[in-house]
C-alpha atoms as a PDB file:
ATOM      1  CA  UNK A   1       2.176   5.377  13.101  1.00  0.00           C
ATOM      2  CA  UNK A   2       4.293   2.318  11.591  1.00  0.00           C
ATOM      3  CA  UNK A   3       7.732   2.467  12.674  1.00  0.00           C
ATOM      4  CA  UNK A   4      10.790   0.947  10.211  1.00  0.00           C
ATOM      5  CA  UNK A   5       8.119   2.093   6.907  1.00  0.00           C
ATOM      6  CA  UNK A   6      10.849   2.465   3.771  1.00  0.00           C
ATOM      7  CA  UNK A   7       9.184   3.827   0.401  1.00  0.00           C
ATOM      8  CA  UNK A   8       9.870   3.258  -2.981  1.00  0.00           C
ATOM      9  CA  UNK A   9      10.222   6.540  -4.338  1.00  0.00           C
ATOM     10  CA  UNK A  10      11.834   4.933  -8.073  1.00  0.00           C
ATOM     11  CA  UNK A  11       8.510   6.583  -9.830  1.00  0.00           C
ATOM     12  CA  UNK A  12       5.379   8.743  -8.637  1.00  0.00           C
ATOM     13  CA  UNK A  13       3.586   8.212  -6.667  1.00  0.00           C
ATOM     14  CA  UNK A  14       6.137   7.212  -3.811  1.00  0.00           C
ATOM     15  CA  UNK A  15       4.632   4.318  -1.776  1.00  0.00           C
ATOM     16  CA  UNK A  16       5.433   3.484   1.544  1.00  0.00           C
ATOM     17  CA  UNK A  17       6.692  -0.875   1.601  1.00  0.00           C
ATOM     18  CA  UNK A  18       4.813  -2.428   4.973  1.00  0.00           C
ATOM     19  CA  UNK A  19       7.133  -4.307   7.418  1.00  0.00           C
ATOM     20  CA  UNK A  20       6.055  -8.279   7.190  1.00  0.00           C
ATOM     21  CA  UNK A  21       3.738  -8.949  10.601  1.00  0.00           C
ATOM     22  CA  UNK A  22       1.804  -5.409  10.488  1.00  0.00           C
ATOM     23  CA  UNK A  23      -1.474  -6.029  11.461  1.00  0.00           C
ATOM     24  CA  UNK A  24      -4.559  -4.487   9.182  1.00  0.00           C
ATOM     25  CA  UNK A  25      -6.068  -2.332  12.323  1.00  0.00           C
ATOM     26  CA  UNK A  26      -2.071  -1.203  12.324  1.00  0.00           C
ATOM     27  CA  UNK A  27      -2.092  -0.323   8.592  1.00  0.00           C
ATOM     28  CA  UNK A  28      -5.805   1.259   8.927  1.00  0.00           C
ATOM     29  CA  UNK A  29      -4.428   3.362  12.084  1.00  0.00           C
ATOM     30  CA  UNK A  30      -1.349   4.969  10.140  1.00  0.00           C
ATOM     31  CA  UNK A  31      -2.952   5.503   6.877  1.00  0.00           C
ATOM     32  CA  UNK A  32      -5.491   7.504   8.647  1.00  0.00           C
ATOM     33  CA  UNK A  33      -3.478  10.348  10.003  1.00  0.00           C
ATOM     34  CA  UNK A  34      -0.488   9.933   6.812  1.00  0.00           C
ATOM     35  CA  UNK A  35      -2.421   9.818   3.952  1.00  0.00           C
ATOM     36  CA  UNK A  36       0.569   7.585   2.605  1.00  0.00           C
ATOM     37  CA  UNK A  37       0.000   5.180  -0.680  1.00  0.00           C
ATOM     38  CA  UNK A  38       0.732   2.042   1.626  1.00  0.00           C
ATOM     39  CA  UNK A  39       1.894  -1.786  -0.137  1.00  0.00           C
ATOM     40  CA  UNK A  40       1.188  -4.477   2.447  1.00  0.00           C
ATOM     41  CA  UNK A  41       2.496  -8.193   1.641  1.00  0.00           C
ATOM     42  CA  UNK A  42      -1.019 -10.254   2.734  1.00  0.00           C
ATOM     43  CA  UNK A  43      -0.615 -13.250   5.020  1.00  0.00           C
ATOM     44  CA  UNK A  44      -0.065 -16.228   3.999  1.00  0.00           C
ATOM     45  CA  UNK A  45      -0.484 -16.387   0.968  1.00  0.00           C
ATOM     46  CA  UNK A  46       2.573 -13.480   0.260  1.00  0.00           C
ATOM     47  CA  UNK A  47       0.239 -12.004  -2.000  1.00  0.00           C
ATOM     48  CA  UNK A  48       0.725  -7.629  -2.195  1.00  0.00           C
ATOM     49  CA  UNK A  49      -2.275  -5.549  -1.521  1.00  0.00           C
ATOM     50  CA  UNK A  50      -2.077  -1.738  -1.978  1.00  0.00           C
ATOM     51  CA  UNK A  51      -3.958   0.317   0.873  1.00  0.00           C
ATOM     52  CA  UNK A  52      -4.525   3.876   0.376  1.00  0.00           C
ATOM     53  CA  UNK A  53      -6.858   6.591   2.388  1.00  0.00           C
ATOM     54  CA  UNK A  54      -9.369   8.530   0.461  1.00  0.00           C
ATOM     55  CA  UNK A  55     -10.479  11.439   2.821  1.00  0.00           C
ATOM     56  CA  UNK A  56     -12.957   9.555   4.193  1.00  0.00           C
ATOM     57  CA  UNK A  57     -12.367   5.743   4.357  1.00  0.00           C
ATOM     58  CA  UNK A  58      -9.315   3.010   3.401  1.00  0.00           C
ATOM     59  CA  UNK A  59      -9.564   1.325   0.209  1.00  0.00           C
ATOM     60  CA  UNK A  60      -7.547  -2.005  -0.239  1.00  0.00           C
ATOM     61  CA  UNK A  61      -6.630  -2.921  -3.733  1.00  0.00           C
ATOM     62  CA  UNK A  62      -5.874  -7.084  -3.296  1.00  0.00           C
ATOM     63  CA  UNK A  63      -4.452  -9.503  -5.534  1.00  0.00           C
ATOM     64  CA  UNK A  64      -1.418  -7.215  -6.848  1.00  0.00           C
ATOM     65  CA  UNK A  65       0.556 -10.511  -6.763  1.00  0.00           C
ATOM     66  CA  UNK A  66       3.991 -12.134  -4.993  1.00  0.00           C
ATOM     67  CA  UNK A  67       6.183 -10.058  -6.843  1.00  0.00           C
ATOM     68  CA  UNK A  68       7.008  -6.765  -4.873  1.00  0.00           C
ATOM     69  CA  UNK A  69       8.106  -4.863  -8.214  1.00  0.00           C
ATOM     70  CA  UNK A  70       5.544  -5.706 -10.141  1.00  0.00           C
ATOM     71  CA  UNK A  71       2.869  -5.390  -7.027  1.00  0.00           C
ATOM     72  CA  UNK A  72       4.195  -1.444  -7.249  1.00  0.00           C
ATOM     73  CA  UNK A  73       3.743  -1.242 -10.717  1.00  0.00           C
ATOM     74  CA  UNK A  74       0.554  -2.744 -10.702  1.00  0.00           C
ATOM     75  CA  UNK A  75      -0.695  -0.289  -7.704  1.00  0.00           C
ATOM     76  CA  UNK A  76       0.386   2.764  -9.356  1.00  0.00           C
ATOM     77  CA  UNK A  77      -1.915   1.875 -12.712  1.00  0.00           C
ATOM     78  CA  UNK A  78      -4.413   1.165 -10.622  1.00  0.00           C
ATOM     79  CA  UNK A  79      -4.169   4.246  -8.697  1.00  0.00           C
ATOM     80  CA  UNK A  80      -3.971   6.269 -12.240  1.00  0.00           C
ATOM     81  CA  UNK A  81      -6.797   4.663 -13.456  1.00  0.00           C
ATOM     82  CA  UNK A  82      -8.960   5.225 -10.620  1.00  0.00           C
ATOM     83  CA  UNK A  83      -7.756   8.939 -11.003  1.00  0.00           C
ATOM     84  CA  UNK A  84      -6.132   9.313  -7.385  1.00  0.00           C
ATOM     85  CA  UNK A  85      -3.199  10.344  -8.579  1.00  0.00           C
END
């Protein structure tokens, strides 16, 4: 499990903001057991990647952009319209 994970909770779904440095094989570890709507900030290019578990596998949504707020914003449509939420 990730330890120092904060979550933007400002709309549904609330989605848990990566510490800078976690490793994928970290990510894929704690999103197994959690279940958690995960945003990870991608190395180097400080692009934002949403992560999320789907009973069975992790599925990584790339190219969400720099921006953290709109990264979020941009995860949760994409969540909606791939009906996980």
């Amino acid at each position: 499990m990730l330890d120092g994970l904060s979550y933007d909770d400002s709309e549904p779904p609330s989605i848990g903001l990566v510490p800078p440095g976690t490793s994928w094989e970290e990510v894929h570890d704690h999103i197994k057991i959690s279940h958690n709507f995960l945003l990870v900030e991608t190395e180097p290019d400080g692009e934002y990647a949403g992560a999320y578990w789907t009973g069975t596998e992790m599925v990584v949504l790339d190219d969400l952009g720099p921006d953290q707020d709109e990264a979020l914003d941009d995860f949760r449509e994409q969540l909606r319209q791939r009906g996980e939420l």
